[in-house]
PDB file of N, CA and C in Angstrom:
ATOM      1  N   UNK A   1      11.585   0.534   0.502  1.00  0.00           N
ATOM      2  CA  UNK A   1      11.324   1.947   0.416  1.00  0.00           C
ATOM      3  C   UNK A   1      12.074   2.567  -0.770  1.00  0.00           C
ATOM      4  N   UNK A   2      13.149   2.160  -0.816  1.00  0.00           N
ATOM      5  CA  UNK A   2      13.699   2.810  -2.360  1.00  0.00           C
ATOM      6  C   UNK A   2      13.350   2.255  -3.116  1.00  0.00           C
ATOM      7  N   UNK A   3      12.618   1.476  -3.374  1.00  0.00           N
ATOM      8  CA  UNK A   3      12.625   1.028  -4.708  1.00  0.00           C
ATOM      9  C   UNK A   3      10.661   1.605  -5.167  1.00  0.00           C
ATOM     10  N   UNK A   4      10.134   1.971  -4.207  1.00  0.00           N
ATOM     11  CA  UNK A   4       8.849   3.138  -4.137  1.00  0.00           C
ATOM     12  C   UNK A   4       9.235   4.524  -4.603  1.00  0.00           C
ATOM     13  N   UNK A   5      10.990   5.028  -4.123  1.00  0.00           N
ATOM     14  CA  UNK A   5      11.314   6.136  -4.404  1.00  0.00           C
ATOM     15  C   UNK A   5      11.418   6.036  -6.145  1.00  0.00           C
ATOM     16  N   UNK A   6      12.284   5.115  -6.196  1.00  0.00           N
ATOM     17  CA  UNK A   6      12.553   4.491  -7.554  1.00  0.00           C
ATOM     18  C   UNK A   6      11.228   4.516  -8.476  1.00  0.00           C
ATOM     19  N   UNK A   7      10.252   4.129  -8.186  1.00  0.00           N
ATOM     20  CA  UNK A   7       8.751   4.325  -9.035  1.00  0.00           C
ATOM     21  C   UNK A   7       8.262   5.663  -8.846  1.00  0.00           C
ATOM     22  N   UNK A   8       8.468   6.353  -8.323  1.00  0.00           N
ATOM     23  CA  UNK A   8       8.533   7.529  -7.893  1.00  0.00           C
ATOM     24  C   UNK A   8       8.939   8.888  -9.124  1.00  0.00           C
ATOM     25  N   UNK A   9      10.195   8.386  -9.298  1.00  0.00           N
ATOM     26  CA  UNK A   9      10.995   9.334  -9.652  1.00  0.00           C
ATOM     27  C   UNK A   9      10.622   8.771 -11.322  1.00  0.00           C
ATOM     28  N   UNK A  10      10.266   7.986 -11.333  1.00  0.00           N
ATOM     29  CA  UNK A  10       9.861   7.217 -13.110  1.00  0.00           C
ATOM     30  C   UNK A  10       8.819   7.679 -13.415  1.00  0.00           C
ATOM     31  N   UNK A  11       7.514   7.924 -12.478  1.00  0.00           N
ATOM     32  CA  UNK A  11       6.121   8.279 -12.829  1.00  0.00           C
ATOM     33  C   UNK A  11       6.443  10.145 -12.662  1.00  0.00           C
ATOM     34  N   UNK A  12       7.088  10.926 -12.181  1.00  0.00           N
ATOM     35  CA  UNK A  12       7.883  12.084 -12.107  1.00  0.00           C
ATOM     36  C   UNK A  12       8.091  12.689 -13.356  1.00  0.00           C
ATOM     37  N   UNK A  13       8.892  11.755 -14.135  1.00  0.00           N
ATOM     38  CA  UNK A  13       9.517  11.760 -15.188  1.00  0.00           C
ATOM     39  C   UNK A  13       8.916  11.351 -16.788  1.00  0.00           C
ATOM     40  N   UNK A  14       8.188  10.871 -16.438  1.00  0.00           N
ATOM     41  CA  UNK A  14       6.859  10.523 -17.130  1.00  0.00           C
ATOM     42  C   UNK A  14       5.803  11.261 -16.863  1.00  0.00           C
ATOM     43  N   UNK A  15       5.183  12.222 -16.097  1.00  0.00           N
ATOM     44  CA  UNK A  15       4.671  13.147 -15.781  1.00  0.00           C
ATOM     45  C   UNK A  15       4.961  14.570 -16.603  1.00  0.00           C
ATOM     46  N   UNK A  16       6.552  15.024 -16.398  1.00  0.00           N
ATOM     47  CA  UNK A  16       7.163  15.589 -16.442  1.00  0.00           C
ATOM     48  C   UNK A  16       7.814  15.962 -18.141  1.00  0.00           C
ATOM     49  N   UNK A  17       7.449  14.656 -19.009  1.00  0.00           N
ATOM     50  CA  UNK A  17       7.423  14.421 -20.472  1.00  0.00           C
ATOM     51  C   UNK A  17       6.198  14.931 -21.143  1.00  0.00           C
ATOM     52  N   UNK A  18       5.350  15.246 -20.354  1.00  0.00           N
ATOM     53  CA  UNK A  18       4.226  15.535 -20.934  1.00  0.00           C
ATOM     54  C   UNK A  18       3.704  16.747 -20.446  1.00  0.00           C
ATOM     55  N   UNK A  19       4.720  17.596 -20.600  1.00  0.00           N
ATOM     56  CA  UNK A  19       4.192  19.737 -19.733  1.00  0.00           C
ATOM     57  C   UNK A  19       3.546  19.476 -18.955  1.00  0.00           C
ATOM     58  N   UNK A  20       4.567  18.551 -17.690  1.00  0.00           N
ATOM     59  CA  UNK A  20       4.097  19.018 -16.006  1.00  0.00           C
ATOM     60  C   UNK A  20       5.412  19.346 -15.541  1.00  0.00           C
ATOM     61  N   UNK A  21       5.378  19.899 -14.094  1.00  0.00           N
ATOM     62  CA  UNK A  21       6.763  20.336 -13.891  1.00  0.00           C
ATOM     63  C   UNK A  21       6.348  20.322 -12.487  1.00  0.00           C
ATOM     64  N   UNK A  22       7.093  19.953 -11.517  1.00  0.00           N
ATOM     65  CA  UNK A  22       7.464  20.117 -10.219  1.00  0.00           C
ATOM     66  C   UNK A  22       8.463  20.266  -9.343  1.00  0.00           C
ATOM     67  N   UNK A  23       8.371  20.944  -8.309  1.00  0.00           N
ATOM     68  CA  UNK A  23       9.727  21.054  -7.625  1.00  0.00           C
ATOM     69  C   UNK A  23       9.498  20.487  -6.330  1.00  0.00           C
ATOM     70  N   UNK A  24       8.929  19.654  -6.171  1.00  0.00           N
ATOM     71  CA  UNK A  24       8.698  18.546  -5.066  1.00  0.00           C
ATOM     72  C   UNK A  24       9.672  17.301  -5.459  1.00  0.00           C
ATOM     73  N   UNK A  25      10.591  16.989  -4.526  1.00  0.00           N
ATOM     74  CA  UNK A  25      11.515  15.826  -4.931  1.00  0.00           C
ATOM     75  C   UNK A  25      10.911  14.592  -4.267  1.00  0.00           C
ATOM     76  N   UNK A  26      11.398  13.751  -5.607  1.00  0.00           N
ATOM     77  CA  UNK A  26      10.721  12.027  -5.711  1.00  0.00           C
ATOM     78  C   UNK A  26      10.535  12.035  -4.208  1.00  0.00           C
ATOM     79  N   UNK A  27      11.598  12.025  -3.499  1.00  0.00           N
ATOM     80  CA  UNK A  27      12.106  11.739  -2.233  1.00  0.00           C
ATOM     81  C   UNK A  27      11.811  11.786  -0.927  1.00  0.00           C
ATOM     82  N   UNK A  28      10.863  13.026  -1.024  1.00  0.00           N
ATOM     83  CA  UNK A  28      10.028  13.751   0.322  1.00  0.00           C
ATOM     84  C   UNK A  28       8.968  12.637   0.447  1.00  0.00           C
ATOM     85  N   UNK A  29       8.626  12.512   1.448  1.00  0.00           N
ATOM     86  CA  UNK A  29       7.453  11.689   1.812  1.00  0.00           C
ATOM     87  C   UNK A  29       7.120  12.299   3.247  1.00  0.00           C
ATOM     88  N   UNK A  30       5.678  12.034   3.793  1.00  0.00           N
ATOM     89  CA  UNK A  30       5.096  12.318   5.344  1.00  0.00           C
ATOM     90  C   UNK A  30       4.921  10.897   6.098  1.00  0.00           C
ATOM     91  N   UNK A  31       5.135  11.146   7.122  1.00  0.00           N
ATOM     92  CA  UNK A  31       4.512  10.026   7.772  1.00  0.00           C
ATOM     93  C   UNK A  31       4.276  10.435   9.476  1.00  0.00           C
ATOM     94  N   UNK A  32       3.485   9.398  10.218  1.00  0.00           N
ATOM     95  CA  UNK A  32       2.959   9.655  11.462  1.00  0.00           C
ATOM     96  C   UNK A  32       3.688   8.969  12.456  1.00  0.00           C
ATOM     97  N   UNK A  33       4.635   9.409  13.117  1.00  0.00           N
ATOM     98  CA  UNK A  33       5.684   8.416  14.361  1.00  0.00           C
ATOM     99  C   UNK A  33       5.357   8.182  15.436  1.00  0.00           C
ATOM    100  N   UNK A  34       3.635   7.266  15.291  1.00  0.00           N
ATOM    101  CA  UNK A  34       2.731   7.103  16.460  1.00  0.00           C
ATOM    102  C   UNK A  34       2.255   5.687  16.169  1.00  0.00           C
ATOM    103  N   UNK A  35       1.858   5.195  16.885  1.00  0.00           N
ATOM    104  CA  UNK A  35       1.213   3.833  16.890  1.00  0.00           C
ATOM    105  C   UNK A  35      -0.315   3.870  16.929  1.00  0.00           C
ATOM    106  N   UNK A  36      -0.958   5.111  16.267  1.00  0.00           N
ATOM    107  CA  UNK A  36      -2.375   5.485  16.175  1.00  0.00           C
ATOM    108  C   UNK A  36      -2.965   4.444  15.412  1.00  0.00           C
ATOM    109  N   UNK A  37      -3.968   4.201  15.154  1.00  0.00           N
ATOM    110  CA  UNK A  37      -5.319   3.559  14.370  1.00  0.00           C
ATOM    111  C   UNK A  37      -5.483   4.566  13.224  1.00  0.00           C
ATOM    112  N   UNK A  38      -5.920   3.830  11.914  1.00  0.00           N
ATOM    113  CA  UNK A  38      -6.329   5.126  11.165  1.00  0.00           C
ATOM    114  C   UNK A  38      -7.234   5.520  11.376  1.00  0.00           C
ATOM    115  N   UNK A  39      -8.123   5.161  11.852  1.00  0.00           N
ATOM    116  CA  UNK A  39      -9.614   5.304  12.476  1.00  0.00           C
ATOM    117  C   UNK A  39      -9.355   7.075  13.467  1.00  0.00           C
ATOM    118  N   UNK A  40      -8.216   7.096  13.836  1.00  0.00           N
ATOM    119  CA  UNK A  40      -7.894   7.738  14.859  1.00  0.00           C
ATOM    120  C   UNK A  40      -7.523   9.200  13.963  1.00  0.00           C
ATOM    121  N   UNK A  41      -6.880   9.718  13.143  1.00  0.00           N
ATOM    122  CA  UNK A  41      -7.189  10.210  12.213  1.00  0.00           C
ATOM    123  C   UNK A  41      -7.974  10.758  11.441  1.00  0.00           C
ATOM    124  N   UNK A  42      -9.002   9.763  10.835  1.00  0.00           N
ATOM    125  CA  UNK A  42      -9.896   9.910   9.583  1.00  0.00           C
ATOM    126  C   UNK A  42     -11.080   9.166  10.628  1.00  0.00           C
ATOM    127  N   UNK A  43     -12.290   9.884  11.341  1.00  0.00           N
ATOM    128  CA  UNK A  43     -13.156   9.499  12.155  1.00  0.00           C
ATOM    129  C   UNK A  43     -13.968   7.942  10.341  1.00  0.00           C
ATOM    130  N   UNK A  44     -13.870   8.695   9.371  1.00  0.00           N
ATOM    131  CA  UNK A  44     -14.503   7.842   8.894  1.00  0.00           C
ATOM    132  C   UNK A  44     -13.772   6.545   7.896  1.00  0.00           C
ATOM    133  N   UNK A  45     -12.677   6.200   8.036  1.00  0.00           N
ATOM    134  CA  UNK A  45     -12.283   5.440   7.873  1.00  0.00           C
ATOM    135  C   UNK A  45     -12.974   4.191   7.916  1.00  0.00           C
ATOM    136  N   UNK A  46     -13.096   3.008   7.027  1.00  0.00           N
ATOM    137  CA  UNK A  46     -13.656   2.330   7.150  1.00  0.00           C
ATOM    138  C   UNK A  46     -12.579   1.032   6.056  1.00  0.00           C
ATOM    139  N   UNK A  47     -12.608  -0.348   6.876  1.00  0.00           N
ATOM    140  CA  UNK A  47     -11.547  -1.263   5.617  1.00  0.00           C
ATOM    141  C   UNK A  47     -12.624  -2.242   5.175  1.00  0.00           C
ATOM    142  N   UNK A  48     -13.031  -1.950   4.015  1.00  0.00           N
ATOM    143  CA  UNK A  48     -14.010  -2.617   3.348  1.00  0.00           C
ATOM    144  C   UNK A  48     -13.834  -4.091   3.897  1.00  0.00           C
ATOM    145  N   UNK A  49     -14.943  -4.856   4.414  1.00  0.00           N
ATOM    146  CA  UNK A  49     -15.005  -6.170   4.644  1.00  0.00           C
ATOM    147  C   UNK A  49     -14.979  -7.283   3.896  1.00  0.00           C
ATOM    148  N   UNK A  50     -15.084  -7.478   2.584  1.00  0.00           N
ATOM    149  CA  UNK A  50     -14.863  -7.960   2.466  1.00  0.00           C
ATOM    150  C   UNK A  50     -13.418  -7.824   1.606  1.00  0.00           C
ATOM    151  N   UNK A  51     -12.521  -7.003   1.503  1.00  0.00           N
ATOM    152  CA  UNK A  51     -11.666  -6.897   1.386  1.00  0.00           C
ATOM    153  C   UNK A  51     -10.268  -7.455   2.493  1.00  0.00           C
ATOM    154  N   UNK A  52     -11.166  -7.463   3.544  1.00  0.00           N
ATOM    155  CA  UNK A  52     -10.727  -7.639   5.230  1.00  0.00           C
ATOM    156  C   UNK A  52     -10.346  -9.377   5.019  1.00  0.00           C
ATOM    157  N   UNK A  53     -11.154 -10.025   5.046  1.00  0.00           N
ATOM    158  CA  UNK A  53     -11.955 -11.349   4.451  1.00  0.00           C
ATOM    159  C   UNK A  53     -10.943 -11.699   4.037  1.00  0.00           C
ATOM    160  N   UNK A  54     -10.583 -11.265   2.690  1.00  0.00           N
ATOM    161  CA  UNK A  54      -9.862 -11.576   1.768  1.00  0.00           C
ATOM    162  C   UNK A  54      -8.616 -11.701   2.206  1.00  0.00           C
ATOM    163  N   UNK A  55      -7.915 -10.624   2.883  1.00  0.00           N
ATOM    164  CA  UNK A  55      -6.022 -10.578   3.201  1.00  0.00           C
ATOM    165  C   UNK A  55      -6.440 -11.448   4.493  1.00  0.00           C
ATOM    166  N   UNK A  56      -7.284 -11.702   5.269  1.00  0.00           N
ATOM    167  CA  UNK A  56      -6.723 -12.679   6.466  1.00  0.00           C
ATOM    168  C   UNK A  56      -6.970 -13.852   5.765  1.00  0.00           C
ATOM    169  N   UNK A  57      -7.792 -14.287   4.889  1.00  0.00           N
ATOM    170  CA  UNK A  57      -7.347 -15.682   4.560  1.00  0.00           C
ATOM    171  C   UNK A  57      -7.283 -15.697   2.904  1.00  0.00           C
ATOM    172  N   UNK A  58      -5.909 -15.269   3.175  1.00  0.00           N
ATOM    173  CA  UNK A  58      -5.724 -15.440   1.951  1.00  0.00           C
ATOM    174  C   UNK A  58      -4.936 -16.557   1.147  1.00  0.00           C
ATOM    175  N   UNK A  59      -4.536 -17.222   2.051  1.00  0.00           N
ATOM    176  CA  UNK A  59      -4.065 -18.633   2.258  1.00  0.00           C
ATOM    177  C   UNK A  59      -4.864 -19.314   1.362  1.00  0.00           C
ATOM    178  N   UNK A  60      -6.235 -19.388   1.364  1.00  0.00           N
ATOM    179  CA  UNK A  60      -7.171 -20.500   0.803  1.00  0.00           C
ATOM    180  C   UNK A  60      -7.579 -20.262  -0.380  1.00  0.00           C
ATOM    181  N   UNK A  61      -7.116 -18.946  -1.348  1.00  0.00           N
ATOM    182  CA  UNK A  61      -7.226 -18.665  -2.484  1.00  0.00           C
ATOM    183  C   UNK A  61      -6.261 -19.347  -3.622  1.00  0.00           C
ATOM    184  N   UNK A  62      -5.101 -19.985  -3.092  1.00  0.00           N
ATOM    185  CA  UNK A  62      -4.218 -21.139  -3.696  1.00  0.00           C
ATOM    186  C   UNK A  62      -4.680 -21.925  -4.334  1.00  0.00           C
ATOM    187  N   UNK A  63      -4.873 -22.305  -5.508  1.00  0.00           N
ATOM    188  CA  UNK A  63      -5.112 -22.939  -6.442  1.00  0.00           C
ATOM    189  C   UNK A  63      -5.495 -24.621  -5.692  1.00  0.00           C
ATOM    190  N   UNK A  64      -4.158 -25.071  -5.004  1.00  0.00           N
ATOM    191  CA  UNK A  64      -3.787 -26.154  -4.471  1.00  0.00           C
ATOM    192  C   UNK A  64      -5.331 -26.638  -3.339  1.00  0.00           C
ATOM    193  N   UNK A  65      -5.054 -25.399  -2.628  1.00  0.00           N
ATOM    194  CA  UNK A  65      -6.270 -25.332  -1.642  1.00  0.00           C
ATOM    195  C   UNK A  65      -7.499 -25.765  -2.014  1.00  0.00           C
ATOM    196  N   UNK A  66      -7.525 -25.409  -2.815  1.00  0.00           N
ATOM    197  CA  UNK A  66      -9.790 -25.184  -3.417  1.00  0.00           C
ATOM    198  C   UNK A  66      -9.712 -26.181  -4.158  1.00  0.00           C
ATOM    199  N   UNK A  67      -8.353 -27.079  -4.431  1.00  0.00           N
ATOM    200  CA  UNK A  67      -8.543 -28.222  -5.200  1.00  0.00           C
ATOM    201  C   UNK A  67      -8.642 -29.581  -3.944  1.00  0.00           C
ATOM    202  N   UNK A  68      -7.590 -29.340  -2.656  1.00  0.00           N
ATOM    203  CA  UNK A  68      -7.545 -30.339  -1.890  1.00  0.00           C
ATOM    204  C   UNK A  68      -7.778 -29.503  -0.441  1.00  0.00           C
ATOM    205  N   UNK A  69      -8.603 -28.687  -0.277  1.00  0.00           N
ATOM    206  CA  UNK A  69      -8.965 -28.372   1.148  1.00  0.00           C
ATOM    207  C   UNK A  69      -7.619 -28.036   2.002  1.00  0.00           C
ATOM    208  N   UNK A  70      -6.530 -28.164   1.652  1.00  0.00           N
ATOM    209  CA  UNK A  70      -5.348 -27.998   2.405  1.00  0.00           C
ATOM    210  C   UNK A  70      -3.644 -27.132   1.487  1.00  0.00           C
ATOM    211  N   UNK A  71      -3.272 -26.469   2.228  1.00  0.00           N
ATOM    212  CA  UNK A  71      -2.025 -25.994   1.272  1.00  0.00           C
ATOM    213  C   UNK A  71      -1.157 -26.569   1.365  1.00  0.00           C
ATOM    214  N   UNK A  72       0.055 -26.861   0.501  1.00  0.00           N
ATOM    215  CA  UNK A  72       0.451 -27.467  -0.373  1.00  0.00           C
ATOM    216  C   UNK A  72       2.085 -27.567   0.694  1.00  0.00           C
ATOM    217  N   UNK A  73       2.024 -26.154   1.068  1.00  0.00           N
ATOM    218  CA  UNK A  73       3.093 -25.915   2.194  1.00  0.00           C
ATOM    219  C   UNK A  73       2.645 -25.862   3.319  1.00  0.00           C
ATOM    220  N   UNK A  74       3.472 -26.213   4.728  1.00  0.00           N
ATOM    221  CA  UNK A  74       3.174 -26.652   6.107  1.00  0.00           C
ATOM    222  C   UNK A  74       2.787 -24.840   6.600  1.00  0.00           C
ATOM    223  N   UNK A  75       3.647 -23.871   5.816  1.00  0.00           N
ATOM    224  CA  UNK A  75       3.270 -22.497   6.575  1.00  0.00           C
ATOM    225  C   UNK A  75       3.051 -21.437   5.477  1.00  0.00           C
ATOM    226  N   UNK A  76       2.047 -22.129   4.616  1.00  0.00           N
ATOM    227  CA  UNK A  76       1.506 -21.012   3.930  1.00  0.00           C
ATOM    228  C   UNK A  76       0.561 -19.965   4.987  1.00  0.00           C
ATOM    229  N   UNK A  77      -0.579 -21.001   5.831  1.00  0.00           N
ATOM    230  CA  UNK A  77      -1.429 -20.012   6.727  1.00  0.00           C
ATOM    231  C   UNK A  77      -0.372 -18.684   7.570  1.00  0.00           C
ATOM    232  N   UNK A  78       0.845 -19.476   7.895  1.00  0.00           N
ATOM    233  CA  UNK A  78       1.580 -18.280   8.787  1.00  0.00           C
ATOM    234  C   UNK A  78       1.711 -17.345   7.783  1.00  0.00           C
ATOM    235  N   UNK A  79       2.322 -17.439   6.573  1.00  0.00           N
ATOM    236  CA  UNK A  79       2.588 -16.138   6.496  1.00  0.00           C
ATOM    237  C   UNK A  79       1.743 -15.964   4.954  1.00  0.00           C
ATOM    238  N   UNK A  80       0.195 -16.395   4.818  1.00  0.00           N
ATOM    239  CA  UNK A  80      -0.779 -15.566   4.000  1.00  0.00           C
ATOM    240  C   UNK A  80      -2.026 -15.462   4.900  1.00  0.00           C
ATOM    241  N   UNK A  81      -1.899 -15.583   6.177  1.00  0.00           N
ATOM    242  CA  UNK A  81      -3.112 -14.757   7.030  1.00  0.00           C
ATOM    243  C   UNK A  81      -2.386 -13.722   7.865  1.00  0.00           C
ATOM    244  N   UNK A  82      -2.708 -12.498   7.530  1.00  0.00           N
ATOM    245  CA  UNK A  82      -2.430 -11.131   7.526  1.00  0.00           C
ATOM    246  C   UNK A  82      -3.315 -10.555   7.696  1.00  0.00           C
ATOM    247  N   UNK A  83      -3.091  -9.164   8.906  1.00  0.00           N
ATOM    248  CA  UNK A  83      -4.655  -8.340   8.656  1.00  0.00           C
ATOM    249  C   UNK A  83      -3.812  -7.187   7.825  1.00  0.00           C
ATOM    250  N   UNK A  84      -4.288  -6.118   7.064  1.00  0.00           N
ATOM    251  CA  UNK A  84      -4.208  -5.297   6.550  1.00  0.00           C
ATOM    252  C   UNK A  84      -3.503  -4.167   7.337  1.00  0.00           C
ATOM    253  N   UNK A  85      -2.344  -3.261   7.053  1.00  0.00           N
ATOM    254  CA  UNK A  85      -2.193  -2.117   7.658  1.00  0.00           C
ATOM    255  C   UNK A  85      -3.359  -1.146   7.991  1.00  0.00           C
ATOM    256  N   UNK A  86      -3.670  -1.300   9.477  1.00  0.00           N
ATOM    257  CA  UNK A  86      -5.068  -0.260  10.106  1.00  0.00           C
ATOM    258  C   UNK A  86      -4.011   0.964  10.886  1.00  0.00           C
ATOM    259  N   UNK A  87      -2.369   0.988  10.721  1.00  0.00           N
ATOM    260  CA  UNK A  87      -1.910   1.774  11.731  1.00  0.00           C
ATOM    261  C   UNK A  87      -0.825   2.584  11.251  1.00  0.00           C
ATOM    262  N   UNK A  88      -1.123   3.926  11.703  1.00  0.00           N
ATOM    263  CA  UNK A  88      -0.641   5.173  10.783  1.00  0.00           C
ATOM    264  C   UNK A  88       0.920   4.925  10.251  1.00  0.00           C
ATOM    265  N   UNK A  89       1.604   4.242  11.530  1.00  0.00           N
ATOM    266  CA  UNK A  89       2.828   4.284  12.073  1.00  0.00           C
ATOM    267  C   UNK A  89       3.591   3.130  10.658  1.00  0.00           C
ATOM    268  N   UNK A  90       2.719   2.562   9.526  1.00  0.00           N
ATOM    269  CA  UNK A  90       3.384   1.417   8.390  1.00  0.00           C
ATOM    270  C   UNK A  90       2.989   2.553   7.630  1.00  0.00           C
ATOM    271  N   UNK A  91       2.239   3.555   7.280  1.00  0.00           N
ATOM    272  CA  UNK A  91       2.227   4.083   6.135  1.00  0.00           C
ATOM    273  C   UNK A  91       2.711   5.746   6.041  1.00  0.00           C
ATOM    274  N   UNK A  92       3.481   5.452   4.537  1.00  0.00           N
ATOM    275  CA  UNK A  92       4.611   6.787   4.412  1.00  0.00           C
ATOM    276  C   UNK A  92       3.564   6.957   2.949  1.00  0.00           C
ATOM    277  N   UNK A  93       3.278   8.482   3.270  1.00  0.00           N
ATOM    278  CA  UNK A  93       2.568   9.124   2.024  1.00  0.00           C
ATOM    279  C   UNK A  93       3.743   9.844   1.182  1.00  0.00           C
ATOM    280  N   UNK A  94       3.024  10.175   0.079  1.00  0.00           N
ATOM    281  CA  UNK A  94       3.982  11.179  -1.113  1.00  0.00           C
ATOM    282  C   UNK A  94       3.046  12.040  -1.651  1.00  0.00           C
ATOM    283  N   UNK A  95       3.062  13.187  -1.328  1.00  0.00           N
ATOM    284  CA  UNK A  95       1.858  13.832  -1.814  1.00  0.00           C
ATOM    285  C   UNK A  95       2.381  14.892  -2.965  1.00  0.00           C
ATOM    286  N   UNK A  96       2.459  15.401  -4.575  1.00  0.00           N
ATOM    287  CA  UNK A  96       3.621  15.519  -4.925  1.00  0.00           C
ATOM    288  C   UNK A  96       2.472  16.934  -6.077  1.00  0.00           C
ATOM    289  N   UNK A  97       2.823  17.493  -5.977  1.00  0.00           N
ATOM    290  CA  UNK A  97       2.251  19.480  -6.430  1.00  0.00           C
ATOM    291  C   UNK A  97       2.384  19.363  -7.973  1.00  0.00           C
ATOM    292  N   UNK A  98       1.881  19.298  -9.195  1.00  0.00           N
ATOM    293  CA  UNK A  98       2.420  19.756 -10.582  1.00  0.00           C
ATOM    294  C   UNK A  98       1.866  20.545 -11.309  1.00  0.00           C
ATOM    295  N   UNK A  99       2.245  21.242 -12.038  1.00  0.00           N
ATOM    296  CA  UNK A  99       2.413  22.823 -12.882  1.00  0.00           C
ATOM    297  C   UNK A  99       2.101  22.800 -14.193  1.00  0.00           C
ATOM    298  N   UNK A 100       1.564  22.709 -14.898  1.00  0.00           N
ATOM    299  CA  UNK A 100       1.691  22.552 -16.263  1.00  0.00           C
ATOM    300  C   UNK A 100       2.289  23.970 -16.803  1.00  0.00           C
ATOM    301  N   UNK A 101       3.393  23.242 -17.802  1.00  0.00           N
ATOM    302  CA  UNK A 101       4.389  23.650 -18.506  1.00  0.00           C
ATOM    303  C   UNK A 101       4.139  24.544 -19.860  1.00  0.00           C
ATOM    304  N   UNK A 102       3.765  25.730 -20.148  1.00  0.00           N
ATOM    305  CA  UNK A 102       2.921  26.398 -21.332  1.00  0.00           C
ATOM    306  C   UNK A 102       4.169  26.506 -22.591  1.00  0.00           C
TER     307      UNK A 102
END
């Protein structure tokens, strides 16, 4: 998380070089302290499929793989099949106001 604040405060500042100006700090962020669905939220939410596809097996995109049907390490599948964050409660927004500077 700091190191998001950290990119944050660089794209700010770089923003901010070029007559924008804000008084929203890097720092503020929103988030939802629920274990909701985004679906639950945004009725139209939708996680592109084959994008879906892609992060649960993403294991088999390894070079190693598509050359020998198998990965290279005993637990690549554990930890490159992943489903995607679908739940409010992993994602912290930054929603950030700027002014141009005359």
């Amino acid at each position: 998380m700091d190191r998001d604040m950290q990119k944050t405060k660089c794209i700010i500042e770089a923003i901010g070089k070029n007559g924008f100006k804000t008084k929203w700090p890097y720092t503020q962020y929103t988030y939802f302290n629920c274990d909701n669905g985004i679906v639950s939220l945004d009725d139209d939410f939708q996680y592109p499929s084959v994008a879906l596809e892609f992060v649960k097996n993403l294991y088999m995109e390894c070079a190693n793989y598509k050359i020998q049907e198998k990965n290279c390490q005993s637990d690549c599948q554990k930890y490159l099949s992943r489903w995607p964050v679908l739940r409010v409660k992993h994602i912290r927004y930054q929603v950030i106001m700027f002014e141009r500077v005359d």
